[in-house]
PDB file of N, CA and C in Angstrom:
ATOM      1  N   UNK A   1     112.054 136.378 105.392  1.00  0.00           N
ATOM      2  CA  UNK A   1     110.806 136.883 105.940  1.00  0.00           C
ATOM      3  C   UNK A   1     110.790 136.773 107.453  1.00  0.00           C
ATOM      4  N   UNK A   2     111.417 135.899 108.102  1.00  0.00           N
ATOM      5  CA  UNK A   2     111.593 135.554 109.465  1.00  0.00           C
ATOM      6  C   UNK A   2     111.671 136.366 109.816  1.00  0.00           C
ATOM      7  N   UNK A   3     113.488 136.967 109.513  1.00  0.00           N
ATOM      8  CA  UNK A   3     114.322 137.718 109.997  1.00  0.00           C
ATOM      9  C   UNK A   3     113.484 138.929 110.050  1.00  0.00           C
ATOM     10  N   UNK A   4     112.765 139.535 109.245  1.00  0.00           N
ATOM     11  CA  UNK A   4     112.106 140.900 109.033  1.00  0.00           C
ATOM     12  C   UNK A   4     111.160 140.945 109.967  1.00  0.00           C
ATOM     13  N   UNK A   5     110.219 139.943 110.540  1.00  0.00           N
ATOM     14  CA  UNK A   5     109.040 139.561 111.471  1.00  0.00           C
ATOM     15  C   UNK A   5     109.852 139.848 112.586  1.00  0.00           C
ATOM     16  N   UNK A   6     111.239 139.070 113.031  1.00  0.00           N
ATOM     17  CA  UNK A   6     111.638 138.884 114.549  1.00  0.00           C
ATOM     18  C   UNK A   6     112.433 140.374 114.914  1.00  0.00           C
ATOM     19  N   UNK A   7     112.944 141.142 113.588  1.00  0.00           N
ATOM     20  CA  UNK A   7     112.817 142.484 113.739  1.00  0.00           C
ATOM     21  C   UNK A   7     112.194 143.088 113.642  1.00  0.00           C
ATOM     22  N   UNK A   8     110.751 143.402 113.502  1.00  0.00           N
ATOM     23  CA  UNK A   8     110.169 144.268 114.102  1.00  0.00           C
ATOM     24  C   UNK A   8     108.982 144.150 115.081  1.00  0.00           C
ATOM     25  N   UNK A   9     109.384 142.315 115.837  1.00  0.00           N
ATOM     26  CA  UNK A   9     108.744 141.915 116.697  1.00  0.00           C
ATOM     27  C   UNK A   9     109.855 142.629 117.671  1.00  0.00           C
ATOM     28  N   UNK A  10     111.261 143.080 117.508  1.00  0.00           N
ATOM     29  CA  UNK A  10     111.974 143.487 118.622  1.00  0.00           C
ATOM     30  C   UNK A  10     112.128 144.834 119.069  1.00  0.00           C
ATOM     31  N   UNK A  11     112.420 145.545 117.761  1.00  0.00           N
ATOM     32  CA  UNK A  11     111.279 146.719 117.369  1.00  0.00           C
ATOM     33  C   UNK A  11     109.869 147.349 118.343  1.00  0.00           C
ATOM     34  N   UNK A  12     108.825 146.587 118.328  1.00  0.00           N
ATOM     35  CA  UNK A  12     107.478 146.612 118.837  1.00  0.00           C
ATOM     36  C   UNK A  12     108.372 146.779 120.323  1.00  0.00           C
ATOM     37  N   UNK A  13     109.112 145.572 121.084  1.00  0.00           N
ATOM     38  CA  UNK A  13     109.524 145.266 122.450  1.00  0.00           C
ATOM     39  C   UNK A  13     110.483 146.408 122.965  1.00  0.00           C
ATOM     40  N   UNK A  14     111.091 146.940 121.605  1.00  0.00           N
ATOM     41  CA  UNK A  14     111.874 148.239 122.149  1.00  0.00           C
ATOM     42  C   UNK A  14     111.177 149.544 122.625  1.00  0.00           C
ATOM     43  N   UNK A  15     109.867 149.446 121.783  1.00  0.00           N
ATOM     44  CA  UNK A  15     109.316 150.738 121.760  1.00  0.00           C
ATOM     45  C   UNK A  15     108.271 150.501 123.074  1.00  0.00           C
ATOM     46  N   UNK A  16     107.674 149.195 123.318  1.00  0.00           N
ATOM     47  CA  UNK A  16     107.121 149.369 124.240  1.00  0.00           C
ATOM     48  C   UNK A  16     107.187 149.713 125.482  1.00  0.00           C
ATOM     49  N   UNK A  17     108.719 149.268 125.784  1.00  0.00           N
ATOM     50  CA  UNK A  17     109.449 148.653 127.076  1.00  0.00           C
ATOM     51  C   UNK A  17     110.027 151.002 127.355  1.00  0.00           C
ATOM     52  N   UNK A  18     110.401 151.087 126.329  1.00  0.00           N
ATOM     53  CA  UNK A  18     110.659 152.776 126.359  1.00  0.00           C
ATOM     54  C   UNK A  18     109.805 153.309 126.678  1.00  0.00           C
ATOM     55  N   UNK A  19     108.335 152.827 126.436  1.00  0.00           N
ATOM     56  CA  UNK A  19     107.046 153.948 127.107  1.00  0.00           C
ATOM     57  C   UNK A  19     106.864 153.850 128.348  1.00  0.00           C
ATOM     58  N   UNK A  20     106.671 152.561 128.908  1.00  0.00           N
ATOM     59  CA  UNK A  20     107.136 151.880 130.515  1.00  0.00           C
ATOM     60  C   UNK A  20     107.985 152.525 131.249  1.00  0.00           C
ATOM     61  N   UNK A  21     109.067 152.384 130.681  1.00  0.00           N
ATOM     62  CA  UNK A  21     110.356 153.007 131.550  1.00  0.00           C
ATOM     63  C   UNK A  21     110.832 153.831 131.421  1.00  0.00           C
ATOM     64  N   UNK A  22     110.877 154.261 133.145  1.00  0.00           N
ATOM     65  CA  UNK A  22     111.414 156.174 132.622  1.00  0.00           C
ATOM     66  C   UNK A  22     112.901 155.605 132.699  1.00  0.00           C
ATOM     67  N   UNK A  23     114.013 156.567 131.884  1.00  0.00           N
ATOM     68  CA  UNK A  23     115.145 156.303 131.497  1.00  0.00           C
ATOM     69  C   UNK A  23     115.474 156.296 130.527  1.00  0.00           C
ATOM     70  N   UNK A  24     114.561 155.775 129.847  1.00  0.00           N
ATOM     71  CA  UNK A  24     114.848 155.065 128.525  1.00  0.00           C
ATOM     72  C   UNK A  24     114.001 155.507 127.189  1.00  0.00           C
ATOM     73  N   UNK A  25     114.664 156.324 126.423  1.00  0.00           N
ATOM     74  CA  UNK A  25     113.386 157.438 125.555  1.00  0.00           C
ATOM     75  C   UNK A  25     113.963 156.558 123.620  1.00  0.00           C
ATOM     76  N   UNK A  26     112.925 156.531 123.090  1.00  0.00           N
ATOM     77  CA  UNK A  26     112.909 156.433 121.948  1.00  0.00           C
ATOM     78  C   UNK A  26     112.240 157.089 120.978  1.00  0.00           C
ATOM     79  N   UNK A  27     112.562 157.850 120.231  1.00  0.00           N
ATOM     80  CA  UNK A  27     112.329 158.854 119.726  1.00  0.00           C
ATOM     81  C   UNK A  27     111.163 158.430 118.004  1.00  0.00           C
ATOM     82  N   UNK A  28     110.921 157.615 118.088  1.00  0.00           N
ATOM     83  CA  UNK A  28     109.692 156.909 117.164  1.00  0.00           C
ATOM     84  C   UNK A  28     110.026 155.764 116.648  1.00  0.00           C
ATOM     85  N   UNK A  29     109.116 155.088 115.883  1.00  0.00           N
ATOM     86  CA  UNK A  29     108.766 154.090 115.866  1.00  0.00           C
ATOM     87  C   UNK A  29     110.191 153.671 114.842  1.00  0.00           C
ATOM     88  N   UNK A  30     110.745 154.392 113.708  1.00  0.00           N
ATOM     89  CA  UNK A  30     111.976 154.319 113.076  1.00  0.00           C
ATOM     90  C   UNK A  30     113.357 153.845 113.909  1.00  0.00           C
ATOM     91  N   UNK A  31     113.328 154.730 114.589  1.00  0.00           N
ATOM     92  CA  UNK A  31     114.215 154.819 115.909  1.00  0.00           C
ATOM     93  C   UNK A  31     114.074 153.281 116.094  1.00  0.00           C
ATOM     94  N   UNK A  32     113.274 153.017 116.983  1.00  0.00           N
ATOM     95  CA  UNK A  32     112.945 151.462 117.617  1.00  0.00           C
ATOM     96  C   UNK A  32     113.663 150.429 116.562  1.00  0.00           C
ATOM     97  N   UNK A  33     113.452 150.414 115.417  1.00  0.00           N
ATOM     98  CA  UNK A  33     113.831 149.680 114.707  1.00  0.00           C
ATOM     99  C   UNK A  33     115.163 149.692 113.795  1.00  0.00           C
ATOM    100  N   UNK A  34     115.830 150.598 113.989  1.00  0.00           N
ATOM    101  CA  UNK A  34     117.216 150.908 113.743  1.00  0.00           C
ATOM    102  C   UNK A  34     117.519 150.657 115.182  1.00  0.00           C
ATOM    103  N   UNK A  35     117.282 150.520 116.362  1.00  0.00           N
ATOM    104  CA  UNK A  35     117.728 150.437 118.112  1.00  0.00           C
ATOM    105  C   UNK A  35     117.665 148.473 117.726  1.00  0.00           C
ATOM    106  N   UNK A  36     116.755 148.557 117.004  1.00  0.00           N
ATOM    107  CA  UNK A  36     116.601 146.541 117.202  1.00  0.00           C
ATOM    108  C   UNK A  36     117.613 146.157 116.292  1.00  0.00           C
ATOM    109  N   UNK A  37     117.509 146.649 115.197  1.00  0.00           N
ATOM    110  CA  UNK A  37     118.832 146.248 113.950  1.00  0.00           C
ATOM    111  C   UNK A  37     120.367 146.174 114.959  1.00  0.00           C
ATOM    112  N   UNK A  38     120.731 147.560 115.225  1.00  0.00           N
ATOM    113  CA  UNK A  38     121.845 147.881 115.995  1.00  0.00           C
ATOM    114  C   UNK A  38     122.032 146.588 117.498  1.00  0.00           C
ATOM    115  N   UNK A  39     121.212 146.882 117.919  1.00  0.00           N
ATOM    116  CA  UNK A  39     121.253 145.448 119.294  1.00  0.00           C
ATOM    117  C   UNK A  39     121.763 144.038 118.851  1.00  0.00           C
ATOM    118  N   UNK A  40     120.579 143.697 117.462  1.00  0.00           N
ATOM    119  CA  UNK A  40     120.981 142.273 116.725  1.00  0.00           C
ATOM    120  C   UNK A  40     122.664 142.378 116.519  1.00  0.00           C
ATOM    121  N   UNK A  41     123.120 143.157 115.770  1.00  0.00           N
ATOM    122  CA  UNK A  41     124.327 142.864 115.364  1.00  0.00           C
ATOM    123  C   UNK A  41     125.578 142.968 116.658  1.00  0.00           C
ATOM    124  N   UNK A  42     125.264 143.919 117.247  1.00  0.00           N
ATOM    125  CA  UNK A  42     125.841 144.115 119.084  1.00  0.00           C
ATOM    126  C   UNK A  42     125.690 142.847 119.165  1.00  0.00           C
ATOM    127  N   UNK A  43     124.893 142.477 119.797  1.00  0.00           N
ATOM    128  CA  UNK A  43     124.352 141.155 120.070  1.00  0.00           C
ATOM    129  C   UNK A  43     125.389 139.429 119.289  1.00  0.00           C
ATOM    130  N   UNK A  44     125.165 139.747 118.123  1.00  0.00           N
ATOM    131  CA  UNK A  44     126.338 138.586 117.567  1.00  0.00           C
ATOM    132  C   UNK A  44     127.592 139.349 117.470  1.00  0.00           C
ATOM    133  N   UNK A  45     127.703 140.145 117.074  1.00  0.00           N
ATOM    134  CA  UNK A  45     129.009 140.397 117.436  1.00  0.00           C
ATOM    135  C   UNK A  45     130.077 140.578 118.502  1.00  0.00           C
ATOM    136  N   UNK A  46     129.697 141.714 119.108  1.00  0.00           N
ATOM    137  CA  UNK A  46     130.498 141.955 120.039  1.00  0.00           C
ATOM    138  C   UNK A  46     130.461 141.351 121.719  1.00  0.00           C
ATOM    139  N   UNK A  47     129.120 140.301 121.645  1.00  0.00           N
ATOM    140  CA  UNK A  47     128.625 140.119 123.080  1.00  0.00           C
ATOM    141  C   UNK A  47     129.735 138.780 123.052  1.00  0.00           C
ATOM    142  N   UNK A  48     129.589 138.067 122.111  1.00  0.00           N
ATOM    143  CA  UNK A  48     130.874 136.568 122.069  1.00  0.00           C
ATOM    144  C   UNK A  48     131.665 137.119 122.663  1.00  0.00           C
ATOM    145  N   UNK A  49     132.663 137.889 122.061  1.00  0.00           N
ATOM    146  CA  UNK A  49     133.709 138.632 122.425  1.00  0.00           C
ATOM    147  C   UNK A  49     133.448 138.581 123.988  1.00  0.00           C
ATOM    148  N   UNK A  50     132.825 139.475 124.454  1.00  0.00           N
ATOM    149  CA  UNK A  50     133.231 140.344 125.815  1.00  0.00           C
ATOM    150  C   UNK A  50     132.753 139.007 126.608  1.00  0.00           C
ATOM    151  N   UNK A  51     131.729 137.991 126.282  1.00  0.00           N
ATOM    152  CA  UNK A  51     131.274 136.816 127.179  1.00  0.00           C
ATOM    153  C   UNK A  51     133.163 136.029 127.183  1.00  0.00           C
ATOM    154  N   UNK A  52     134.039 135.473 126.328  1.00  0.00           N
ATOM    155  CA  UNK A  52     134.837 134.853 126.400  1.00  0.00           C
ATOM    156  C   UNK A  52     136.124 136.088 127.334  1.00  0.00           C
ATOM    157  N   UNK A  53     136.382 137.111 127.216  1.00  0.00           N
ATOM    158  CA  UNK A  53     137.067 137.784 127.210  1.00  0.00           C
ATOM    159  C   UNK A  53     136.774 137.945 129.187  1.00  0.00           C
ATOM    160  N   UNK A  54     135.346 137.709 129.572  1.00  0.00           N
ATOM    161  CA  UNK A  54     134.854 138.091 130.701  1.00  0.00           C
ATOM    162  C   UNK A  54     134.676 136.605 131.325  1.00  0.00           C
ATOM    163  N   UNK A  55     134.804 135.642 130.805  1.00  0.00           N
ATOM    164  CA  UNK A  55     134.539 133.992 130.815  1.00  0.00           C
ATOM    165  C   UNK A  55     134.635 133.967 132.862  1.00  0.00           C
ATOM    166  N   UNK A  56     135.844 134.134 133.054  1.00  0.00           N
ATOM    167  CA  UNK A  56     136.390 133.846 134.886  1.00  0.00           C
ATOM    168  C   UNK A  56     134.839 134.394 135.684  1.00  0.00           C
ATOM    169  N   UNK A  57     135.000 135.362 135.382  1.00  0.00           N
ATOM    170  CA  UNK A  57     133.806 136.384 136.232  1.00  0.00           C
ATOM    171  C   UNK A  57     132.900 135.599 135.779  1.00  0.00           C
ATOM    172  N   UNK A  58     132.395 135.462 134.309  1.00  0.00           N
ATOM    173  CA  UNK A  58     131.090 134.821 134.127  1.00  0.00           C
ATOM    174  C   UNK A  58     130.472 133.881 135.299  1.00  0.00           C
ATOM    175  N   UNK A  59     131.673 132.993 135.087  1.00  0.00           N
ATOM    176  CA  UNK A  59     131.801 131.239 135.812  1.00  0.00           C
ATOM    177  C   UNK A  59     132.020 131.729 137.549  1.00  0.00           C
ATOM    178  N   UNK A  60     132.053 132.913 138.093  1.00  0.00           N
ATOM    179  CA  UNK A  60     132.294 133.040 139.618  1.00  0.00           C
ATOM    180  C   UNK A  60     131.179 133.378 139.907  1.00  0.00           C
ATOM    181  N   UNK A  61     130.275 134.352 138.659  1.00  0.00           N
ATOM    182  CA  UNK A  61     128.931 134.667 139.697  1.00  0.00           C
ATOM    183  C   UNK A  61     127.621 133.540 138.887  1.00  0.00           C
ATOM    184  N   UNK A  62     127.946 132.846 138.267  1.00  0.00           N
ATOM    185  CA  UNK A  62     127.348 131.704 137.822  1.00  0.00           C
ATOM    186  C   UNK A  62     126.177 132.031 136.967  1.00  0.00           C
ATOM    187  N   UNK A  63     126.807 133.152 135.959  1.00  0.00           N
ATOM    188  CA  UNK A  63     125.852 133.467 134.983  1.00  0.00           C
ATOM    189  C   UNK A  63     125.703 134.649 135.134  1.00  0.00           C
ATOM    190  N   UNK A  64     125.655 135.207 136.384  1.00  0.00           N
ATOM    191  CA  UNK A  64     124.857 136.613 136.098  1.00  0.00           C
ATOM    192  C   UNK A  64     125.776 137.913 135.378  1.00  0.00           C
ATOM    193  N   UNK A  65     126.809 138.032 135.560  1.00  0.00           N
ATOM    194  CA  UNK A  65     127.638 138.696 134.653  1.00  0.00           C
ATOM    195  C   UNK A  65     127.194 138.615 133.160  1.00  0.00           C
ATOM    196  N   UNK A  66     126.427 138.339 132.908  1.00  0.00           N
ATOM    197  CA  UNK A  66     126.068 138.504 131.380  1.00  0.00           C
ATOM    198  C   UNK A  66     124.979 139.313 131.391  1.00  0.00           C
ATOM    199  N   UNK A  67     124.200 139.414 132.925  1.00  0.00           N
ATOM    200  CA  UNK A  67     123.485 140.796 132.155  1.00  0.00           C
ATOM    201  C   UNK A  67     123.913 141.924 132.246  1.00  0.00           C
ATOM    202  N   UNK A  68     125.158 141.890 133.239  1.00  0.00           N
ATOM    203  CA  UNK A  68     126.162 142.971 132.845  1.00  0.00           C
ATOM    204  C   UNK A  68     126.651 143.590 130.968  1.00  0.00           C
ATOM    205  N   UNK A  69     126.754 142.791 131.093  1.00  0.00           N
ATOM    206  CA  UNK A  69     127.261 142.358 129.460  1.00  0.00           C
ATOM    207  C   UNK A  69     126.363 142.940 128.863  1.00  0.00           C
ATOM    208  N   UNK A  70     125.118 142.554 128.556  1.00  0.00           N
ATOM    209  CA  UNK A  70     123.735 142.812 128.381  1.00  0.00           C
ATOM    210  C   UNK A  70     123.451 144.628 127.964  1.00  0.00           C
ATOM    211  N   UNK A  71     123.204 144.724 129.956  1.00  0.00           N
ATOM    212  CA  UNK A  71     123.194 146.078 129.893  1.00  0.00           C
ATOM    213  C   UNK A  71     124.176 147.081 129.560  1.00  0.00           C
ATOM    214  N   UNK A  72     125.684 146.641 129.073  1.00  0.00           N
ATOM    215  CA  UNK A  72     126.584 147.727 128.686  1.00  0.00           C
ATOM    216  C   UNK A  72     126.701 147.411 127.003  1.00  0.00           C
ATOM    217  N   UNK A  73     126.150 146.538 126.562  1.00  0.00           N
ATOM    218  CA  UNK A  73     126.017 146.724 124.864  1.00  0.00           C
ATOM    219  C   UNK A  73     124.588 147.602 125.048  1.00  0.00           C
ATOM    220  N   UNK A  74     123.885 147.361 125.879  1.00  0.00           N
ATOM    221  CA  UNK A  74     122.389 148.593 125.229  1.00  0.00           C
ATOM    222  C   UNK A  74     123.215 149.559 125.337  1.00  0.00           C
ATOM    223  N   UNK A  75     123.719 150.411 126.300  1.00  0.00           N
ATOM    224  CA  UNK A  75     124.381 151.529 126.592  1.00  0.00           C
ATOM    225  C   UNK A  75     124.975 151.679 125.602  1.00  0.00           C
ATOM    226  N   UNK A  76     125.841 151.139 124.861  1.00  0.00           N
ATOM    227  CA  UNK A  76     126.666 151.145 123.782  1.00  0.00           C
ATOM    228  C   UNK A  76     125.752 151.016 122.350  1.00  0.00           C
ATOM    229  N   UNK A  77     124.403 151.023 122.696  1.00  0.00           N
ATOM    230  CA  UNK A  77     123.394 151.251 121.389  1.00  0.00           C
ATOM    231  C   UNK A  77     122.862 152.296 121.716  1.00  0.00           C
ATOM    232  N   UNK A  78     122.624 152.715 122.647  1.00  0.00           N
ATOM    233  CA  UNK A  78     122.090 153.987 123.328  1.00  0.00           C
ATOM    234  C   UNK A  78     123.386 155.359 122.847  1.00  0.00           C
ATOM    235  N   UNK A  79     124.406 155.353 122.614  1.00  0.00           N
ATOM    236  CA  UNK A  79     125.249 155.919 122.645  1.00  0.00           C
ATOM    237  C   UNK A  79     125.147 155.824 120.756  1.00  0.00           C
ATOM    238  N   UNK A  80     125.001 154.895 120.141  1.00  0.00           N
ATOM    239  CA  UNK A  80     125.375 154.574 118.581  1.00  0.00           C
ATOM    240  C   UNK A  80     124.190 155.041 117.421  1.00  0.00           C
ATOM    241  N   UNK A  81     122.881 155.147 118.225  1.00  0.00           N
ATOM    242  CA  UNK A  81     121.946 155.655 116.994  1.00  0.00           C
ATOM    243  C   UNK A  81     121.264 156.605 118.205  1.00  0.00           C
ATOM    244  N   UNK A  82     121.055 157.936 117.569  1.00  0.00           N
ATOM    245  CA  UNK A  82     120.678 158.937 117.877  1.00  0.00           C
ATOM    246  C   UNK A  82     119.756 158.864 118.229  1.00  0.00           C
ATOM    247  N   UNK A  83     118.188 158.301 118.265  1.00  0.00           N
ATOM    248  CA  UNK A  83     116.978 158.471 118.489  1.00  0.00           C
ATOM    249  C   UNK A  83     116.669 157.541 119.766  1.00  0.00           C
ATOM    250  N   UNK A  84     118.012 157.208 120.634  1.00  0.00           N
ATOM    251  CA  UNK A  84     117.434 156.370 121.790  1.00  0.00           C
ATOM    252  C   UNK A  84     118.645 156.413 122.667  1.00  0.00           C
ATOM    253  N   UNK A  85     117.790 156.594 123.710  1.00  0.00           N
ATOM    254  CA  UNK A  85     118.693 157.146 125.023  1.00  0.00           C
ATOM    255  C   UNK A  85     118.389 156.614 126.328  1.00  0.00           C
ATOM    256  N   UNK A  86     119.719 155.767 127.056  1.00  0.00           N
ATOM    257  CA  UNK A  86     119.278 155.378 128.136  1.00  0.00           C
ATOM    258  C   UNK A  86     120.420 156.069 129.083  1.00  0.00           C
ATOM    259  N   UNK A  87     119.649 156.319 130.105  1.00  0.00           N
ATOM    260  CA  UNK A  87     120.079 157.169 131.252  1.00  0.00           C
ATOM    261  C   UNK A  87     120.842 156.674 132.335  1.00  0.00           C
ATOM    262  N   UNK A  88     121.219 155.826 132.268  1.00  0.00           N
ATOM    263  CA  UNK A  88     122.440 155.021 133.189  1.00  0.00           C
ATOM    264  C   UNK A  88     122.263 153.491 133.180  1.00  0.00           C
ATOM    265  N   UNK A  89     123.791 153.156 133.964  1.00  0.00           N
ATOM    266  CA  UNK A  89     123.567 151.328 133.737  1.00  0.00           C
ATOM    267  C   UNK A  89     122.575 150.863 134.835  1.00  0.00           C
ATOM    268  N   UNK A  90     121.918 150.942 135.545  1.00  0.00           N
ATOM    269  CA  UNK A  90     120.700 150.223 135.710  1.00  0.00           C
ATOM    270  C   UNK A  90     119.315 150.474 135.372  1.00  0.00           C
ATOM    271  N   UNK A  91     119.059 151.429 134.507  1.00  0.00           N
ATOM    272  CA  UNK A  91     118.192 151.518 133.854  1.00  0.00           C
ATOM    273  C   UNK A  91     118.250 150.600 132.795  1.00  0.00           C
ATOM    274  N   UNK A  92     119.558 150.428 132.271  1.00  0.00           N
ATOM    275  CA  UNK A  92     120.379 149.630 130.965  1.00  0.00           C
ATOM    276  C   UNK A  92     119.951 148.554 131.769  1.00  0.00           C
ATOM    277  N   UNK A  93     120.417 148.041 132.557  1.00  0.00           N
ATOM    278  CA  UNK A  93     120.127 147.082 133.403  1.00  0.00           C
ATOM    279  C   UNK A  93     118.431 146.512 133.367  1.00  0.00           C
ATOM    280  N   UNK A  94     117.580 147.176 133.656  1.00  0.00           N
ATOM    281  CA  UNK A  94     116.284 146.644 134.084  1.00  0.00           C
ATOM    282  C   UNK A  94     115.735 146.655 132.573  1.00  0.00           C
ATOM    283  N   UNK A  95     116.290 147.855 131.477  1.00  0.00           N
ATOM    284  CA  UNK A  95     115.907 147.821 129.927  1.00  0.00           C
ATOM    285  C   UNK A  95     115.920 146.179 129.856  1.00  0.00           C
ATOM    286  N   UNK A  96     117.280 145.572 129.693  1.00  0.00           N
ATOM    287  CA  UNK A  96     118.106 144.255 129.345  1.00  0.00           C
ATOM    288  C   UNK A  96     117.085 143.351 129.750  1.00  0.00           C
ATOM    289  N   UNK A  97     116.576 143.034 130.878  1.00  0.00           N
ATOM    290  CA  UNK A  97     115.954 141.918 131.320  1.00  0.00           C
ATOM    291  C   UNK A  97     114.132 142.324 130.844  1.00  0.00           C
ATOM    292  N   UNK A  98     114.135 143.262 130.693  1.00  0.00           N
ATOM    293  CA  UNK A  98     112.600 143.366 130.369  1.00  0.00           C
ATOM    294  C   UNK A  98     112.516 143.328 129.090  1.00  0.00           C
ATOM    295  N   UNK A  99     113.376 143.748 128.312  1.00  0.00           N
ATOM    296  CA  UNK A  99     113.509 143.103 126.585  1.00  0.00           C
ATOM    297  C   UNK A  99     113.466 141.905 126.509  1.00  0.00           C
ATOM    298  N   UNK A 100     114.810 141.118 127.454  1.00  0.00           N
ATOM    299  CA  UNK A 100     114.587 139.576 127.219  1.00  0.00           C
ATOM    300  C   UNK A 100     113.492 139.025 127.220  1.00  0.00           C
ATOM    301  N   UNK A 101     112.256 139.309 128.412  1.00  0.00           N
ATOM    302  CA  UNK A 101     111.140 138.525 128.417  1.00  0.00           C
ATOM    303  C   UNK A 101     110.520 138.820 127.711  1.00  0.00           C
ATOM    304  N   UNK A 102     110.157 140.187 127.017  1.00  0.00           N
ATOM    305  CA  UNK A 102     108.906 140.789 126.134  1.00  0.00           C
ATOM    306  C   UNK A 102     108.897 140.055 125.013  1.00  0.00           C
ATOM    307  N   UNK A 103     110.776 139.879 124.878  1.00  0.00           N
ATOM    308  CA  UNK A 103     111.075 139.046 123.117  1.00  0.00           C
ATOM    309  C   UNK A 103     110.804 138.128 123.664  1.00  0.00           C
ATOM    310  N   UNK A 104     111.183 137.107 124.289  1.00  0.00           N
ATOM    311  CA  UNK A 104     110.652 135.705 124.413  1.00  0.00           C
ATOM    312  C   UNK A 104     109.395 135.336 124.192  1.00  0.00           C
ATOM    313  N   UNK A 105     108.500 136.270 124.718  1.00  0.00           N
ATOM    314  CA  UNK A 105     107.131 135.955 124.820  1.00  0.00           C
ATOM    315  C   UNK A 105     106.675 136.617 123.338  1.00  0.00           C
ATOM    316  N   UNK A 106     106.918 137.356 122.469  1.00  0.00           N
ATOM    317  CA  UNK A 106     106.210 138.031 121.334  1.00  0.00           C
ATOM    318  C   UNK A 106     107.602 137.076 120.392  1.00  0.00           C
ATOM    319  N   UNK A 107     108.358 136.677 120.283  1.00  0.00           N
ATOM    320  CA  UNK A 107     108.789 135.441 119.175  1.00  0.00           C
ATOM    321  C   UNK A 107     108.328 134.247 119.776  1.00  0.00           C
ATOM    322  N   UNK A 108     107.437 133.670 120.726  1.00  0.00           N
ATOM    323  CA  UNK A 108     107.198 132.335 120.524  1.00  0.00           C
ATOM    324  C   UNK A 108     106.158 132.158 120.310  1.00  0.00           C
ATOM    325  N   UNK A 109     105.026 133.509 119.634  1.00  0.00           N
ATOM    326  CA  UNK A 109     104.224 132.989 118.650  1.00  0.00           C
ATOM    327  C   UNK A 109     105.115 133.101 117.425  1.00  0.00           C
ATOM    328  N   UNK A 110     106.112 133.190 116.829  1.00  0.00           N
ATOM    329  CA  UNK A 110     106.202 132.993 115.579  1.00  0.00           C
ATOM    330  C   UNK A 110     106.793 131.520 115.321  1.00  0.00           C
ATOM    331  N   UNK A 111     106.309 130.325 114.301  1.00  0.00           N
ATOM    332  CA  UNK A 111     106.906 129.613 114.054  1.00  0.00           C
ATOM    333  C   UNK A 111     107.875 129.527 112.934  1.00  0.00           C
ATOM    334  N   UNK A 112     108.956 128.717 113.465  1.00  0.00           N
ATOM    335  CA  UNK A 112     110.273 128.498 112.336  1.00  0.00           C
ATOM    336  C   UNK A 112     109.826 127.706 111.415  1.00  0.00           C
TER     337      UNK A 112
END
């Protein structure tokens, strides 16, 4: 039941953050939530990877290379389900960090 709440609490953060920002189009509320499914699994999967694989750089700019990271898996969700489209990497870019906070703040009303 969690899992279903914190997806379509990410869901809600996808679709909102797309009305906000020009760049970044989501094509309904379905969309949003196949864009949050797709991110989650990006997200454990392939971000380990490219964080260890990218580790040197990580550790030279002292973290911030990961929202690199960040913004080229959205791009790479933007590219993977049809109903959402972002228009270059710093749009990907400003998407990345304004998701992070929206989710932070809309999962820490939910308790574990």
């Amino acid at each position: 039941m969690n899992f279903i709440l914190r997806t379509l609490l990410s869901a809600a953060a996808v679709f909102l953050i797309a009305n906000f920002l020009s760049g970044v189009q989501v094509d309904g509320y379905t969309s949003a939530i196949i864009v949050a499914l797709v991110l989650g699994v990006l997200f454990a999967v392939l971000k380990p990877i490219l964080v260890i694989l990218t580790l040197p750089v990580t550790i030279l700019t002292l973290g911030l290379f990961l929202l690199v990271i960040n913004a080229l898996v959205i791009m790479l969700a933007g590219n993977l389900v049809s109903g959402f489209t972002v228009n270059g990497f710093w749009t990907a870019f400003i998407f990345s960090i304004l998701l992070s906070v929206v989710e932070s703040i809309l999962h820490s009303f939910i308790k574990d």
